[in-house]
Protein backbone atom coordinates (compact mmCIF):
# COMPACT_ATOMS: atom_id res chain seq x y z
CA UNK A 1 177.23 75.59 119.50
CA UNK A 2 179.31 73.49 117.67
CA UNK A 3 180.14 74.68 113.30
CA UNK A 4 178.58 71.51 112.62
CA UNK A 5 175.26 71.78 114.87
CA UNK A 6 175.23 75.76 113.12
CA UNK A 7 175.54 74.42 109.91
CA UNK A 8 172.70 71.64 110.53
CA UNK A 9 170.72 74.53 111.78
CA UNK A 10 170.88 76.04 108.68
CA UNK A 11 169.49 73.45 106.64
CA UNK A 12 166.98 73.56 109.30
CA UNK A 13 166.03 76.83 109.32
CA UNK A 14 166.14 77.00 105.44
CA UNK A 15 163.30 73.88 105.83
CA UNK A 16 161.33 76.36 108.38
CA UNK A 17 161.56 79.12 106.03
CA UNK A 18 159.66 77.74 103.02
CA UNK A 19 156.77 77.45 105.28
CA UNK A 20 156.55 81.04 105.81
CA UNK A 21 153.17 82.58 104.66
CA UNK A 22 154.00 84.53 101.96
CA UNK A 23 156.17 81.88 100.45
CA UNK A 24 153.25 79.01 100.67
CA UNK A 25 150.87 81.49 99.22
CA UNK A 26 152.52 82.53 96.17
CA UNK A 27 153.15 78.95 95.30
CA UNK A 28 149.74 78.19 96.33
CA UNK A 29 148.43 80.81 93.16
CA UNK A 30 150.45 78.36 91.06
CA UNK A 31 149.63 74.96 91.54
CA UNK A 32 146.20 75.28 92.19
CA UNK A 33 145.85 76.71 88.78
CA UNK A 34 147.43 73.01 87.63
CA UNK A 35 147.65 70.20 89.97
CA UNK A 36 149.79 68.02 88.44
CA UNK A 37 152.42 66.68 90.36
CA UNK A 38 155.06 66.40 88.42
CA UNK A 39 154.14 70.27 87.74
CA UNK A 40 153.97 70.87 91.61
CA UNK A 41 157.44 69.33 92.41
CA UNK A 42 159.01 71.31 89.53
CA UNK A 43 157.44 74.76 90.80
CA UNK A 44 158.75 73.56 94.57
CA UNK A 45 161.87 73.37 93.31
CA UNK A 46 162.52 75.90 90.61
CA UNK A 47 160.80 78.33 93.40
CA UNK A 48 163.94 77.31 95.78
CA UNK A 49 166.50 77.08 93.29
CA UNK A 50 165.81 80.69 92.85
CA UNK A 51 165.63 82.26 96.35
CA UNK A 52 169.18 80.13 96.87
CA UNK A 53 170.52 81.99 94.48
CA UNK A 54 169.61 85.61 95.42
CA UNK A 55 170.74 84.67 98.91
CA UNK A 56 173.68 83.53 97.73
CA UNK A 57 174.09 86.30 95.25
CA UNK A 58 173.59 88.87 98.31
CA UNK A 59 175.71 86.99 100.63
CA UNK A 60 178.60 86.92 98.26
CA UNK A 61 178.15 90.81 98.04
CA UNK A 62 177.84 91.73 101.55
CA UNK A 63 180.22 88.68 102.88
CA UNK A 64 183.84 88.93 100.22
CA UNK A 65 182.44 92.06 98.27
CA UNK A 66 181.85 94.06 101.80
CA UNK A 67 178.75 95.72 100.23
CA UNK A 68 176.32 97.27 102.42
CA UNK A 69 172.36 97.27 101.88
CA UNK A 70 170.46 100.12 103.04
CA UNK A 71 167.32 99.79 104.49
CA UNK A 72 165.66 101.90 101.94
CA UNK A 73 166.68 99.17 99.33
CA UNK A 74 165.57 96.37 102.10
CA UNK A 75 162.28 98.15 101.98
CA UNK A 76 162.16 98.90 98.30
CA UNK A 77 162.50 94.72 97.85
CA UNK A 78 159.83 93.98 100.53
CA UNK A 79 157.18 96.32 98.31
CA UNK A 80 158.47 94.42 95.33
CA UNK A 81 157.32 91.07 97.03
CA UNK A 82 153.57 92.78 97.73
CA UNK A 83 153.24 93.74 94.49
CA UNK A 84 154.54 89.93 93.22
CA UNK A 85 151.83 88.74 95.67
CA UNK A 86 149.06 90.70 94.53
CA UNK A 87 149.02 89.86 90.84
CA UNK A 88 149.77 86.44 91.14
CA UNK A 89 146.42 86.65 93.50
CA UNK A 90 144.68 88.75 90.63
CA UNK A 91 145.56 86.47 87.98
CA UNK A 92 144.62 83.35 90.30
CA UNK A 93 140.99 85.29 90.52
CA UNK A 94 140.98 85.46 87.22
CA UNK A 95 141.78 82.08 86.10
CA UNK A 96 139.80 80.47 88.23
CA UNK A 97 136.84 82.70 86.78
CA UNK A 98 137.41 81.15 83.47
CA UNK A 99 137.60 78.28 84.76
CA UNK A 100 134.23 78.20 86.00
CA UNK A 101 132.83 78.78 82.15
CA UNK A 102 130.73 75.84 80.90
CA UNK A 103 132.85 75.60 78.35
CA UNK A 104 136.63 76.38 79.60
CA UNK A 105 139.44 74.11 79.62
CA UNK A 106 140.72 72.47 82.46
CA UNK A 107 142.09 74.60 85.43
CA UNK A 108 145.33 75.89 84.01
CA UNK A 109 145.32 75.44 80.44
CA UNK A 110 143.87 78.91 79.47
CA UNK A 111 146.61 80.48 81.15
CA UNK A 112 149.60 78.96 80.82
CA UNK A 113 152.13 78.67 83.83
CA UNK A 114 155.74 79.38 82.09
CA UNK A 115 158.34 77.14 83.83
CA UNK A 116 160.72 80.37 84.77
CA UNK A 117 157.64 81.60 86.63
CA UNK A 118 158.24 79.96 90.08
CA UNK A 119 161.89 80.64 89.54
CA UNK A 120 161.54 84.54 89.41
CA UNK A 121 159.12 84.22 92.34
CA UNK A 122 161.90 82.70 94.29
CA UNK A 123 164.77 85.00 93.15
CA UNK A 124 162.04 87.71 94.34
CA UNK A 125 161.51 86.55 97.33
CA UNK A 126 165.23 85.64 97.82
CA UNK A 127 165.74 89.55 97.70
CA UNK A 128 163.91 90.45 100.56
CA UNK A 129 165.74 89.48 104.17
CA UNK A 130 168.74 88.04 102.18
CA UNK A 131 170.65 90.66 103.93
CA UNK A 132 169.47 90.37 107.48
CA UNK A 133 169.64 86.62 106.77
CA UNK A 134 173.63 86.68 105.69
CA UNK A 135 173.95 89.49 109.21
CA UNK A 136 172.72 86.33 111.18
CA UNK A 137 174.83 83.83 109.46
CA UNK A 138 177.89 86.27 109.80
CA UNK A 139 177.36 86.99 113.78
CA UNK A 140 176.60 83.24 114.34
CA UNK A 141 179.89 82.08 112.37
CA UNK A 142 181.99 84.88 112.47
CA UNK A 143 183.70 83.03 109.66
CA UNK A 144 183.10 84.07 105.62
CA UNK A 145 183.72 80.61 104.03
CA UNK A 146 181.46 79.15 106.82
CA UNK A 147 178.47 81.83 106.91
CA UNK A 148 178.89 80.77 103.23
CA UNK A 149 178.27 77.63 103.78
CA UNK A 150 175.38 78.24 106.26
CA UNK A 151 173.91 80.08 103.44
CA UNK A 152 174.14 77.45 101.06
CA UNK A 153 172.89 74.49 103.43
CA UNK A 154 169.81 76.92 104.18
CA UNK A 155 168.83 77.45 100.90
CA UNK A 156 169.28 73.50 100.56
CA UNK A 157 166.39 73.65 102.99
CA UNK A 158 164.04 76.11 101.22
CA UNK A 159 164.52 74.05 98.16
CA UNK A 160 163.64 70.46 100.29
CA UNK A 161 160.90 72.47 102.03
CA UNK A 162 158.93 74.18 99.66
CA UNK A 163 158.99 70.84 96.99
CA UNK A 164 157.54 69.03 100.36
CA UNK A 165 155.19 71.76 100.39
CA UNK A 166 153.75 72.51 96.78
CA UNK A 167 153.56 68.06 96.62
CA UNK A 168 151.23 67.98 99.55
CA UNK A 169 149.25 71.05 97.83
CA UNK A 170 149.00 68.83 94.54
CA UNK A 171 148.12 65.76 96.19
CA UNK A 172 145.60 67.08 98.22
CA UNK A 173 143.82 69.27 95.34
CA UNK A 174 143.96 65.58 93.07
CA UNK A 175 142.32 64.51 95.69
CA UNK A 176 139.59 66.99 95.99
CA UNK A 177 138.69 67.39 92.57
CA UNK A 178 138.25 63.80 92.11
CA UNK A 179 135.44 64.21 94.86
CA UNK A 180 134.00 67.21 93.63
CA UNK A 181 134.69 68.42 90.06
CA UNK A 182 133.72 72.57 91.13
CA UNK A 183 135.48 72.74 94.71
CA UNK A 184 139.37 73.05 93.33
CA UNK A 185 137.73 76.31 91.41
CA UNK A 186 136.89 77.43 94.73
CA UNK A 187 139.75 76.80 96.24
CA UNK A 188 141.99 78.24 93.85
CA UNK A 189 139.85 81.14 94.32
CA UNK A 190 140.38 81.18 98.12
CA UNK A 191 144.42 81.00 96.72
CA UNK A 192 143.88 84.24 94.87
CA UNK A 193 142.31 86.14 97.65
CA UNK A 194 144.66 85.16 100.15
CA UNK A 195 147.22 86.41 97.63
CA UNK A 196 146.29 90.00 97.49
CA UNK A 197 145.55 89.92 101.08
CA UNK A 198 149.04 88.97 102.04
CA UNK A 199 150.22 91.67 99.16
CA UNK A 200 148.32 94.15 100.90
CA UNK A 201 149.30 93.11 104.10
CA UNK A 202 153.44 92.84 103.25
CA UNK A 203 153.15 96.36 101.94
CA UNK A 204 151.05 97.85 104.66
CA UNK A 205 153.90 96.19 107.21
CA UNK A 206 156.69 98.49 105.16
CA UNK A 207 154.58 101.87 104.58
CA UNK A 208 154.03 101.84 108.26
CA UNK A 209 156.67 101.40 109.96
């Protein structure tokens, strides 16, 4: 394989990553809570701009600072994630319990999404496999300044992918709750429970192994 076609397969990866479960659930527990779009395209991308920059944070380490990361630490971030997942799943629950009041604001209001949130979700999620991730791009390029740049090009992709993603999320909840005013409560319920499952499940996946 050609640097190029490695380097394009970075950025395509990176696009392929943001889809991964964990990731489209935890952003899910956000914009459910408020569909707006310009809201939804601001959590895609803050969420991206933050994993990029734990994988390139870790990169740098491991790649010019030769820094090794134990698996005990690899593990030790992976719990971190579960736990991340399960209270953003809680607090979904709990919103959209509020939400349901006769008399509660619209779906996000009460609880206010801060603007760093989807940012420290990313850097959180950056941390785990941003190690085996730079291994890959290291044994694929043998080459620092090009893993580098594979690393950089794939978080390009998460950042593309996951504002794709959390649009489509916002469009389609608009588009739900203009049919039926109690389903995105539902739904953003749903969110929430799929949150601490996949919590439960991430850290179940580590304790066992």
């Amino acid at each position: 394989m050609s640097p190029a076609s490695t380097l394009v397969l970075g950025l395509v990866l990176g696009l392929r990553h943001a889809t991964d479960p964990d990731h489209v659930v935890a952003m899910g527990t956000i914009v459910t809570r408020d569909p707006r779009l310009r809201r939804a395209i601001l959590t895609g991308a803050w969420w991206g701009i933050g994993h990029t920059i734990t994988v390139l944070v870790v990169g740098s380490l491991m790649l010019i600072g030769g820094v090794h990361v134990p698996d005990r630490t690899t593990n030790a971030m992976d719990l971190l994630v579960a736990t991340m997942l399960v209270v953003l799943g809680v607090v979904a629950l709990r919103t959209s319990r509020l939400a349901s009041a006769p008399d509660a604001p619209r779906l996000g209001e009460r609880l206010l999404v801060s603007p760093l949130r989807p940012l420290l979700i990313g850097i959180v999620h950056g941390l785990a496999g941003s190690a085996a991730l730079t291994l890959v791009a290291l044994a694929t390029i043998q080459d620092t300044r090009g893993a580098m740049l594979y690393l950089a090009l794939f978080g390009v992709g998460t950042i593309v992918g996951m504002l794709v993603i959390t649009t489509l999320l916002a469009v389609s909840l608009r588009w739900v709750g203009s049919r039926s005013e109690g389903l995105p409560v539902w739904i953003a319920r749903v969110s929430g429970s799929l949150g601490v499952t996949a919590g439960l499940v991430v850290a179940a996946r580590v304790l066992i192994q």
